[in-house]
PDB file of N, CA and C in Angstrom:
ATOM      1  N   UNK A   1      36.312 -21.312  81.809  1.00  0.00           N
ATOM      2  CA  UNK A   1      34.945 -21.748  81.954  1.00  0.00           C
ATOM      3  C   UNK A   1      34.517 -21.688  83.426  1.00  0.00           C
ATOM      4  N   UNK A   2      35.296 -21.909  84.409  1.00  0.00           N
ATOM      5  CA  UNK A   2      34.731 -22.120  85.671  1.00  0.00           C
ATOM      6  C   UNK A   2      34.750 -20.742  85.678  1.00  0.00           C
ATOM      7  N   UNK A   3      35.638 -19.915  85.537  1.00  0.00           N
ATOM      8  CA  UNK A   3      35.808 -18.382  86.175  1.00  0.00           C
ATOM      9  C   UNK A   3      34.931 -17.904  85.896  1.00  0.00           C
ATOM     10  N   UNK A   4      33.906 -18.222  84.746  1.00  0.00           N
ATOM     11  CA  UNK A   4      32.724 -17.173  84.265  1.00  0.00           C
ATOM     12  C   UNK A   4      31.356 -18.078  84.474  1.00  0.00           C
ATOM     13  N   UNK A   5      31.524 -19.232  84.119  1.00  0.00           N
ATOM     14  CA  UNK A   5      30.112 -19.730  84.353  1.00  0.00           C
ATOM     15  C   UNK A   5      29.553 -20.337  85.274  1.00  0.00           C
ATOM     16  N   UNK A   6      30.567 -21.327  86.377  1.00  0.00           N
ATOM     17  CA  UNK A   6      30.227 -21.751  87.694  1.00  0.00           C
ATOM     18  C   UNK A   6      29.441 -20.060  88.505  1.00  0.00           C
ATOM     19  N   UNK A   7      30.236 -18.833  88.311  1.00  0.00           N
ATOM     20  CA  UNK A   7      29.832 -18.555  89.832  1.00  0.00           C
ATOM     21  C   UNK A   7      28.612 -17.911  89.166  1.00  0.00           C
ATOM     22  N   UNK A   8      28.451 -17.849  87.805  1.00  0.00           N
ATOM     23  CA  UNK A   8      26.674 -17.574  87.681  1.00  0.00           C
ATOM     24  C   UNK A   8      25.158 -18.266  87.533  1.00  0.00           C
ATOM     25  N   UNK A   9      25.994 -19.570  87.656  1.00  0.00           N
ATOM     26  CA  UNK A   9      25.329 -20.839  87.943  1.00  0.00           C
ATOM     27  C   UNK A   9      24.859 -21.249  89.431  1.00  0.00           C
ATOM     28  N   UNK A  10      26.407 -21.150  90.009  1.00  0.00           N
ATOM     29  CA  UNK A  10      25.709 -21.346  91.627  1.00  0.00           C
ATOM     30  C   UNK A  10      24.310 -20.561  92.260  1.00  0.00           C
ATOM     31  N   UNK A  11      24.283 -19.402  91.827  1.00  0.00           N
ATOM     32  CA  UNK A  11      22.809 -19.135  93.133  1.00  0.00           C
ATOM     33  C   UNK A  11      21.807 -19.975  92.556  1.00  0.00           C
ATOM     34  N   UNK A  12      21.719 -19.812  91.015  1.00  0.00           N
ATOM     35  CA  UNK A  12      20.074 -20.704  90.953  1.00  0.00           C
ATOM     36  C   UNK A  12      20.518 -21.895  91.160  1.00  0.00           C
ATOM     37  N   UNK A  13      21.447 -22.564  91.256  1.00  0.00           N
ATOM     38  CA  UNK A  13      21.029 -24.333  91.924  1.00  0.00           C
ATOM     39  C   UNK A  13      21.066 -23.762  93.599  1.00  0.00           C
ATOM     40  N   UNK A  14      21.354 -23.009  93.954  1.00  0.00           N
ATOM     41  CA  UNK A  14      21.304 -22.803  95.938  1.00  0.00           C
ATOM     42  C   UNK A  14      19.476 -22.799  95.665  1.00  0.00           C
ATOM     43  N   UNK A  15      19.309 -21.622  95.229  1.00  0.00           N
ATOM     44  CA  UNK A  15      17.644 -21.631  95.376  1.00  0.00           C
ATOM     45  C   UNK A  15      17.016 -22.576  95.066  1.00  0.00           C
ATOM     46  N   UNK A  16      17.217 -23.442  93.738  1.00  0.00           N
ATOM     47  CA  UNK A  16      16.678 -24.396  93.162  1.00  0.00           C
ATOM     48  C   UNK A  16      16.643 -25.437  94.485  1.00  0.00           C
ATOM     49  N   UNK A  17      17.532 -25.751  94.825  1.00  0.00           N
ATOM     50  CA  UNK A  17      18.076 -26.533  96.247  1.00  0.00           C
ATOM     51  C   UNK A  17      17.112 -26.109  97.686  1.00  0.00           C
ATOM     52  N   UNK A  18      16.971 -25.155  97.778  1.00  0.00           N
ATOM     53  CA  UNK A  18      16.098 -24.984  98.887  1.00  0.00           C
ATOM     54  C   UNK A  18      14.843 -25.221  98.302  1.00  0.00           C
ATOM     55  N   UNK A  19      14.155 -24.997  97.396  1.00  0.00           N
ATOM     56  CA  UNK A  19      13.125 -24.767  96.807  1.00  0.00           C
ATOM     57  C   UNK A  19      12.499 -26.270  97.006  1.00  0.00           C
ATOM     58  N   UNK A  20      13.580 -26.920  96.220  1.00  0.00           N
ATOM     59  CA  UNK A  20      13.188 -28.905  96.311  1.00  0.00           C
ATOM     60  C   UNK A  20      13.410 -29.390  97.149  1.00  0.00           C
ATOM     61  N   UNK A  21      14.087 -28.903  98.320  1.00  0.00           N
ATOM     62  CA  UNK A  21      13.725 -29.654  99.772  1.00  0.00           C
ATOM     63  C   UNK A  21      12.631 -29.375 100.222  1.00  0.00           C
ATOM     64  N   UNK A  22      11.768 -28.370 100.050  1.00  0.00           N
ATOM     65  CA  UNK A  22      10.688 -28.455 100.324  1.00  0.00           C
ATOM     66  C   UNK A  22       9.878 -29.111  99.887  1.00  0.00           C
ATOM     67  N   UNK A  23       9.728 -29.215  98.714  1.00  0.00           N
ATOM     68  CA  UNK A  23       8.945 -30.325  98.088  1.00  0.00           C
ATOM     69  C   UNK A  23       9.494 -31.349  98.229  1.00  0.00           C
ATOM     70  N   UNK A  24      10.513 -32.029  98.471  1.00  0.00           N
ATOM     71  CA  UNK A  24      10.362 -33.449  99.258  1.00  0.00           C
ATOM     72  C   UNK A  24      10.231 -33.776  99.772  1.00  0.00           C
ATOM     73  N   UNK A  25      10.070 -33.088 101.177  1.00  0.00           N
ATOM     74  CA  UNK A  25       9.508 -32.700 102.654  1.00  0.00           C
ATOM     75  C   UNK A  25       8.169 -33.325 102.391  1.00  0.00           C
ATOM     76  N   UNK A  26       7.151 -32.508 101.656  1.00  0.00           N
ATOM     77  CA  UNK A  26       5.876 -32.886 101.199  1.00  0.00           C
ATOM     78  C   UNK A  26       5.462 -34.144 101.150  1.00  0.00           C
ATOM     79  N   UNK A  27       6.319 -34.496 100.056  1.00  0.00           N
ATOM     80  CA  UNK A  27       6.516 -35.987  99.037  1.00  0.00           C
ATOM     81  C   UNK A  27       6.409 -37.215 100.068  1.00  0.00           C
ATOM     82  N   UNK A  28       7.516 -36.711 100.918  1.00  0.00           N
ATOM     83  CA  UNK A  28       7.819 -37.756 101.669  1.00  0.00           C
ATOM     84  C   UNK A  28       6.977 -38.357 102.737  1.00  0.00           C
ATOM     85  N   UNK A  29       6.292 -36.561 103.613  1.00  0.00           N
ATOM     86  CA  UNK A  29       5.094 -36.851 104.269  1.00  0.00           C
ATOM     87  C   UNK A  29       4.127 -37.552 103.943  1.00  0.00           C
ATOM     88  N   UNK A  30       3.276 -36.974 102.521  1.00  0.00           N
ATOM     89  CA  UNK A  30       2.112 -37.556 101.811  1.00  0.00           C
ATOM     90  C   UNK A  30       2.547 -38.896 101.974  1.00  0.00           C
ATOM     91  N   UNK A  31       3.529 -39.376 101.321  1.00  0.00           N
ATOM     92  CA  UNK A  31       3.725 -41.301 100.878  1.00  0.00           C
ATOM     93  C   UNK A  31       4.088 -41.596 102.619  1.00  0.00           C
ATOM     94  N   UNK A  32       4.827 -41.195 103.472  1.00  0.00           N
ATOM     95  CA  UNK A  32       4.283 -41.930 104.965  1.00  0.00           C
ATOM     96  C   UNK A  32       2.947 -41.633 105.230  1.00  0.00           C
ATOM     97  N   UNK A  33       2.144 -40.941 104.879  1.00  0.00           N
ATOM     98  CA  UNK A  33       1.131 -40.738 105.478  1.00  0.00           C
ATOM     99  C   UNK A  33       0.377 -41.643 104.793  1.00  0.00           C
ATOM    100  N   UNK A  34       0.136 -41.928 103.221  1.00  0.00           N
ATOM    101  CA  UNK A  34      -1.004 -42.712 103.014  1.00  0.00           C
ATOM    102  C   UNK A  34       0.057 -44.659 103.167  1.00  0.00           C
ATOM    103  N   UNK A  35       1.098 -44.867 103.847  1.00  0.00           N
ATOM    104  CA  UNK A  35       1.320 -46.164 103.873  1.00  0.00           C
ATOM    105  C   UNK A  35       2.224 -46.244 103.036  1.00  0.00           C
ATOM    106  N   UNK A  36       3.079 -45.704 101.976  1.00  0.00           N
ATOM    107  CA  UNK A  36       4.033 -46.370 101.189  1.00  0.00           C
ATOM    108  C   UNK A  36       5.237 -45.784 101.271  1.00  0.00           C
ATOM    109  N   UNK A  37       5.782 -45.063 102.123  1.00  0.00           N
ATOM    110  CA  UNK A  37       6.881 -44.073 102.255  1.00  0.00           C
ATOM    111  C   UNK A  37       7.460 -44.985 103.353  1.00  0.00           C
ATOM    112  N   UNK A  38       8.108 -44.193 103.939  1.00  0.00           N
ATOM    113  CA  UNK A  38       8.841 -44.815 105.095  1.00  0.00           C
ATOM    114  C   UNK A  38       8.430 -45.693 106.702  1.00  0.00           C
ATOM    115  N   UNK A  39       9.056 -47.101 106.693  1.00  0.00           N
ATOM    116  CA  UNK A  39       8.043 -48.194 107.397  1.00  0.00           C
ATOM    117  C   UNK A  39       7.563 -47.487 108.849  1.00  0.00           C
ATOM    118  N   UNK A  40       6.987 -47.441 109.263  1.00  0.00           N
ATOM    119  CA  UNK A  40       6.291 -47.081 110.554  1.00  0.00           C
ATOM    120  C   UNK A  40       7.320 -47.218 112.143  1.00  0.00           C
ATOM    121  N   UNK A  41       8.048 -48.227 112.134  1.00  0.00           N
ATOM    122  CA  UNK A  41       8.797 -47.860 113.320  1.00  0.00           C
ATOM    123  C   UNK A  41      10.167 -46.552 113.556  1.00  0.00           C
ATOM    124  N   UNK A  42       9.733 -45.957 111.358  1.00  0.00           N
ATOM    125  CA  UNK A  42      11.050 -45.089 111.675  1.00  0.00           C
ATOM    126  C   UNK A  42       9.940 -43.983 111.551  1.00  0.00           C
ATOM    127  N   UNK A  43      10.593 -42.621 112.221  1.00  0.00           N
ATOM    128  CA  UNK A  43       9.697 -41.460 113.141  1.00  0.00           C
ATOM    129  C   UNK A  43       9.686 -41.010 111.628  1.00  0.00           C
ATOM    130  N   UNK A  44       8.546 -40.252 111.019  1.00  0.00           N
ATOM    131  CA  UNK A  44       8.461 -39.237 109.936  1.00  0.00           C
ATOM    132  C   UNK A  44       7.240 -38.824 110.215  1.00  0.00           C
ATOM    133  N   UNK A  45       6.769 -37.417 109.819  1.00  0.00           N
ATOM    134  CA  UNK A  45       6.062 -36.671 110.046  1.00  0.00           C
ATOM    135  C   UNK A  45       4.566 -37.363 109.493  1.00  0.00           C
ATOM    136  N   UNK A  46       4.472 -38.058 108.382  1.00  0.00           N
ATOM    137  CA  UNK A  46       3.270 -37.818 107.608  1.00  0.00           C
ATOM    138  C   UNK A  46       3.088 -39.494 109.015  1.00  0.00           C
ATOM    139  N   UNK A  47       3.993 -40.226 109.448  1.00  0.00           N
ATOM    140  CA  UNK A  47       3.335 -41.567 109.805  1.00  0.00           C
ATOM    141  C   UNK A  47       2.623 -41.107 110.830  1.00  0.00           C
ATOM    142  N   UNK A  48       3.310 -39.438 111.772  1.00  0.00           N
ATOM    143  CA  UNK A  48       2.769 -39.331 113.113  1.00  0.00           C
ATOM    144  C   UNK A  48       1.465 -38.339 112.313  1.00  0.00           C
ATOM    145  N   UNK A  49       1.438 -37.900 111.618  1.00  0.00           N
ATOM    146  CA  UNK A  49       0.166 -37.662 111.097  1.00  0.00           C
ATOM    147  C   UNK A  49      -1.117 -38.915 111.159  1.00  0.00           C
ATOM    148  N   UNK A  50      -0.459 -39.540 110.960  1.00  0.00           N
ATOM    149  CA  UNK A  50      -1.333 -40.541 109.918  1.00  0.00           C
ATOM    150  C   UNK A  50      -1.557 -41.044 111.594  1.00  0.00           C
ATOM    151  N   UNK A  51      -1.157 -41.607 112.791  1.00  0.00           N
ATOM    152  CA  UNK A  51      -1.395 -42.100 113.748  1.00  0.00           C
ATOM    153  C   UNK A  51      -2.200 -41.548 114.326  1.00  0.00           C
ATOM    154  N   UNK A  52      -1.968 -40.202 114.102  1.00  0.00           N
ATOM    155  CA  UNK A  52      -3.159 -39.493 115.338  1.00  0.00           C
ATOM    156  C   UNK A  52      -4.878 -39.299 114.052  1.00  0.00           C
ATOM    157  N   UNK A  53      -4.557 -39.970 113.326  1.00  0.00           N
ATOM    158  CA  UNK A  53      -6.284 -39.900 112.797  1.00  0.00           C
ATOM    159  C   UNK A  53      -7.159 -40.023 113.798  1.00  0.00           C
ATOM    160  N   UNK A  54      -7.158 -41.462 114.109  1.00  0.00           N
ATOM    161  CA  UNK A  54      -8.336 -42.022 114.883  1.00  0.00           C
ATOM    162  C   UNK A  54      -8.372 -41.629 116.361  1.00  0.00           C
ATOM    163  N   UNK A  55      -7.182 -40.397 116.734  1.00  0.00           N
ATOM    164  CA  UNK A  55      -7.444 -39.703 118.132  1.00  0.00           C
ATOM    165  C   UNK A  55      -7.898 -38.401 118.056  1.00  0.00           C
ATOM    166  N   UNK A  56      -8.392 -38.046 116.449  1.00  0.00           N
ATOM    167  CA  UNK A  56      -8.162 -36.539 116.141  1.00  0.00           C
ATOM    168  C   UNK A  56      -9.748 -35.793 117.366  1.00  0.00           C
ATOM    169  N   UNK A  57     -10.455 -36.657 117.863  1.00  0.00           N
ATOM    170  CA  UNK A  57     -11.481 -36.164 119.277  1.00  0.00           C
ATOM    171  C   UNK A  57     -10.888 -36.347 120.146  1.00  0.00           C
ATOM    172  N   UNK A  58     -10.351 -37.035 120.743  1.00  0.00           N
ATOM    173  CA  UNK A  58      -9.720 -37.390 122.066  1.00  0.00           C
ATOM    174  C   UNK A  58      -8.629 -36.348 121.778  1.00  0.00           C
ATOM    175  N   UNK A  59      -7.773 -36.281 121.349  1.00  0.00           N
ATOM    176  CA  UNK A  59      -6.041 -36.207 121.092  1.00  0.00           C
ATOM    177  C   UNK A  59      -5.472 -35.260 119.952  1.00  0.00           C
ATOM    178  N   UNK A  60      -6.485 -34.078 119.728  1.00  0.00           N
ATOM    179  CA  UNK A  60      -5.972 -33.480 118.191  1.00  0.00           C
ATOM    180  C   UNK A  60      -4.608 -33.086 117.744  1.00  0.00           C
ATOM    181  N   UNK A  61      -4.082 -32.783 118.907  1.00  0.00           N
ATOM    182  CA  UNK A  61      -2.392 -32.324 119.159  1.00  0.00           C
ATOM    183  C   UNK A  61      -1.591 -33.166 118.364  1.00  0.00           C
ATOM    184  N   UNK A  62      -1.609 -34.968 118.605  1.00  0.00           N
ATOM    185  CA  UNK A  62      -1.218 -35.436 118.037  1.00  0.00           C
ATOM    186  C   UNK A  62      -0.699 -35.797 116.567  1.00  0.00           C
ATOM    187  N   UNK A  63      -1.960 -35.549 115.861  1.00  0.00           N
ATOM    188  CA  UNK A  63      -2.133 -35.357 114.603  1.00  0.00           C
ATOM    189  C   UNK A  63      -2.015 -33.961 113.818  1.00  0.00           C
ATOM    190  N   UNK A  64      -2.541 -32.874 114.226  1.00  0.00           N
ATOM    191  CA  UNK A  64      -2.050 -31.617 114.313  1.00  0.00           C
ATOM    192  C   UNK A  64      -1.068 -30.849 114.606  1.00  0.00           C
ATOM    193  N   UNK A  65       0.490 -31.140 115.418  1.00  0.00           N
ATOM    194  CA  UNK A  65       1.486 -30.506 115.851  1.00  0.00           C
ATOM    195  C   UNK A  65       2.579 -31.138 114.381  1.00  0.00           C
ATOM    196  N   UNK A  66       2.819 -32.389 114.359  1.00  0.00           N
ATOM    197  CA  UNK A  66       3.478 -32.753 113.087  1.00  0.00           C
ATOM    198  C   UNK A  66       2.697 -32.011 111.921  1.00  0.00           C
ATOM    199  N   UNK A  67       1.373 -31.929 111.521  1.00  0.00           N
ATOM    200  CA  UNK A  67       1.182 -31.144 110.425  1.00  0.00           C
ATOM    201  C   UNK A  67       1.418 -29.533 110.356  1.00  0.00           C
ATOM    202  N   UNK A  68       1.669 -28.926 111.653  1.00  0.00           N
ATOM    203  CA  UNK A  68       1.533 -27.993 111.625  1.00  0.00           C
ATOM    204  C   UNK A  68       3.449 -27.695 111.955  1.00  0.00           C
ATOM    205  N   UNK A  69       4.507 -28.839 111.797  1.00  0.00           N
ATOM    206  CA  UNK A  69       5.869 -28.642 112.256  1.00  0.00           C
ATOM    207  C   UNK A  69       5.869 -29.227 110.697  1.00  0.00           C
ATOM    208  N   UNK A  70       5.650 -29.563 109.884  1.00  0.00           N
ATOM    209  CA  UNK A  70       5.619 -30.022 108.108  1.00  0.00           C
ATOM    210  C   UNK A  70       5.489 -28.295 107.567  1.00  0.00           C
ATOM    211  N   UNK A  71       4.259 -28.099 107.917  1.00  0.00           N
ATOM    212  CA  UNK A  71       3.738 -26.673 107.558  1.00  0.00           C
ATOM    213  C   UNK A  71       4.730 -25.503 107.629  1.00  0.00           C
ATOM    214  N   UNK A  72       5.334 -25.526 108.941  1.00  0.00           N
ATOM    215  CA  UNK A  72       6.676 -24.468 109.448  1.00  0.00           C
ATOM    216  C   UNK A  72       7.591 -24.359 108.593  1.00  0.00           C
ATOM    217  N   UNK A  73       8.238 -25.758 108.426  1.00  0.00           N
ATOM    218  CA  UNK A  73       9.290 -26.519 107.634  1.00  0.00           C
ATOM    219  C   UNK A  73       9.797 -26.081 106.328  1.00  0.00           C
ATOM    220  N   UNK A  74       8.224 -26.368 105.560  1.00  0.00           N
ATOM    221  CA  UNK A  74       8.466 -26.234 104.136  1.00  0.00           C
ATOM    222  C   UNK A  74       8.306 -24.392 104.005  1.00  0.00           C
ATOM    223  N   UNK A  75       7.484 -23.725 104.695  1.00  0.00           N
ATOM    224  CA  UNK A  75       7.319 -22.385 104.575  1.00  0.00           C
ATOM    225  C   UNK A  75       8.762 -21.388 104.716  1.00  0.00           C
ATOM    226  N   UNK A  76       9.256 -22.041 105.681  1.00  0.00           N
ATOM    227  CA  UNK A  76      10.630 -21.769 106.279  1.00  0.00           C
ATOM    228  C   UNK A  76      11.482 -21.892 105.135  1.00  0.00           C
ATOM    229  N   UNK A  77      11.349 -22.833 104.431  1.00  0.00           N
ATOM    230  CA  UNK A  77      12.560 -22.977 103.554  1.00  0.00           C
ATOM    231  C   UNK A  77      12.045 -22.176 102.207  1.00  0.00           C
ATOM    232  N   UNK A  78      11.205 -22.261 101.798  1.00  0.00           N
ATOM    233  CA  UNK A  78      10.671 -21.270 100.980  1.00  0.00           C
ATOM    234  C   UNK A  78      10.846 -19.969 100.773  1.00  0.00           C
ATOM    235  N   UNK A  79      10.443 -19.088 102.271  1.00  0.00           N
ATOM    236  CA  UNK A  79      11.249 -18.233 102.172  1.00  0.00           C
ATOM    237  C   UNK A  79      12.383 -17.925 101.986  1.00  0.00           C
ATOM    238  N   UNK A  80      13.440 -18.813 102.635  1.00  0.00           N
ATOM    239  CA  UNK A  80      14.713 -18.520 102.984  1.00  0.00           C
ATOM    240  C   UNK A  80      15.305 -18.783 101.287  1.00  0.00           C
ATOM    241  N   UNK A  81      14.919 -19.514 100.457  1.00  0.00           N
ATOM    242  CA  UNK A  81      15.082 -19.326  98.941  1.00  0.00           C
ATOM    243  C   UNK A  81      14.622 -18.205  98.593  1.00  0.00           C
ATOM    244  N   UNK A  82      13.724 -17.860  98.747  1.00  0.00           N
ATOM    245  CA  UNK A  82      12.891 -16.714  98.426  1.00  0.00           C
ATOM    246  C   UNK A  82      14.406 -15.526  99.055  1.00  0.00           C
ATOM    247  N   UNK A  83      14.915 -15.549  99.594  1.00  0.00           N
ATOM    248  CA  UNK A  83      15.558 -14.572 100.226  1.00  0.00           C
ATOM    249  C   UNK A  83      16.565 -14.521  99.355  1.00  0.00           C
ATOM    250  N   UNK A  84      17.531 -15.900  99.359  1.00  0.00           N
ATOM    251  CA  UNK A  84      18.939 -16.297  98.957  1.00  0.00           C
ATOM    252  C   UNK A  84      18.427 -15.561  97.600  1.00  0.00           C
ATOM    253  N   UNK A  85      17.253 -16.257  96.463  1.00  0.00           N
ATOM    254  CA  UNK A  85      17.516 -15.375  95.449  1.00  0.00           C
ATOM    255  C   UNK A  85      17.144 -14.065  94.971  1.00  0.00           C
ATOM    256  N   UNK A  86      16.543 -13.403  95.926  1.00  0.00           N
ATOM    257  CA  UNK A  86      16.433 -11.596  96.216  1.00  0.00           C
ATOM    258  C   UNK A  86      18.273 -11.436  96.441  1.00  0.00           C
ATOM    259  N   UNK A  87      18.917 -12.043  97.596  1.00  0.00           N
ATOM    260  CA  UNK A  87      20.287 -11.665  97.926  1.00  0.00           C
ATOM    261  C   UNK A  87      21.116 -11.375  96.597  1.00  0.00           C
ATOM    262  N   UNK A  88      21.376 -12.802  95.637  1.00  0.00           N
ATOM    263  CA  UNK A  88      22.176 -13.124  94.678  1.00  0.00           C
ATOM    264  C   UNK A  88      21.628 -12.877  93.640  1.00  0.00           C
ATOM    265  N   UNK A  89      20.507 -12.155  93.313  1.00  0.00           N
ATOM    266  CA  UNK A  89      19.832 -11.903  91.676  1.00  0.00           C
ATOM    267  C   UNK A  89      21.077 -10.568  91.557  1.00  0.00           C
ATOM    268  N   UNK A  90      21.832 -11.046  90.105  1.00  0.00           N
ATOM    269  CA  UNK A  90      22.436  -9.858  89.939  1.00  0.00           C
ATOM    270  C   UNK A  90      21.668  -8.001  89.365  1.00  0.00           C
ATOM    271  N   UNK A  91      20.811  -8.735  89.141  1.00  0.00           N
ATOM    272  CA  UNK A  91      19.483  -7.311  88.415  1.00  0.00           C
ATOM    273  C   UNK A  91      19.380  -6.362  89.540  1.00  0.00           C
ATOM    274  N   UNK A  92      19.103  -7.032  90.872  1.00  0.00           N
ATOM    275  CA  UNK A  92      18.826  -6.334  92.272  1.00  0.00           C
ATOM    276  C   UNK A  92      19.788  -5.916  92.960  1.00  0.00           C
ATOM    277  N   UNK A  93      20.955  -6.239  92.866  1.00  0.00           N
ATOM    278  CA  UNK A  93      22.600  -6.005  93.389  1.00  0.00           C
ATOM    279  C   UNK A  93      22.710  -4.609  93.293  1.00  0.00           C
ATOM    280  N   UNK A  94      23.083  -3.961  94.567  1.00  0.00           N
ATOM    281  CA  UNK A  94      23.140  -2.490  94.581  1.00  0.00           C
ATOM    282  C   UNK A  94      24.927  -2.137  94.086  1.00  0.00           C
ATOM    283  N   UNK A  95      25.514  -1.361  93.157  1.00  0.00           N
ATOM    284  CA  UNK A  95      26.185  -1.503  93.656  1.00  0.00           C
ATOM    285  C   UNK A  95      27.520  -0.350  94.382  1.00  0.00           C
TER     286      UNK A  95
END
């Protein structure tokens, strides 16, 4: 059983795996950002979002560099699933 079905199992949980860190990335931002995620003295993206609202005239950087290092993040990993399962699809395997 392992010899045949683990190693055709592993790539889709690798992709599956990159795929849902991105979306918790999200998850996690959104709920610090609107107040119910993680408490405010610990650093997460959506709280430093959420801080630079009321500087977004004075200070847009603030509020804008975390959304736009969220943005990198999840795109980044997206692809790189996007890659792993182009690499390991056996259909596409040259051989």
């Amino acid at each position: 059983m392992f010899r045949h079905i683990v190693p055709n199992l592993a790539p889709s949980i690798l992709v599956l795996a990159t795929l849902h860190v991105g979306y918790v990335i999200v998850l996690e931002a959104a709920l610090s950002f609107l107040g119910v995620g993680i408490p405010p003295p610990t650093p997460s993206w959506g709280v430093m979002v959420a801080d630079g609202r009321g500087l977004i005239e004075q200070a847009w950087w603030v509020s804008i560099l975390p959304g736009i290092a969220i943005l990198v993040t999840v795109l980044s990993l997206n692809i790189l699933g996007d890659w792993v399962r182009d690499r390991l699809d056996p259909k596409l395997r040259q051989v």
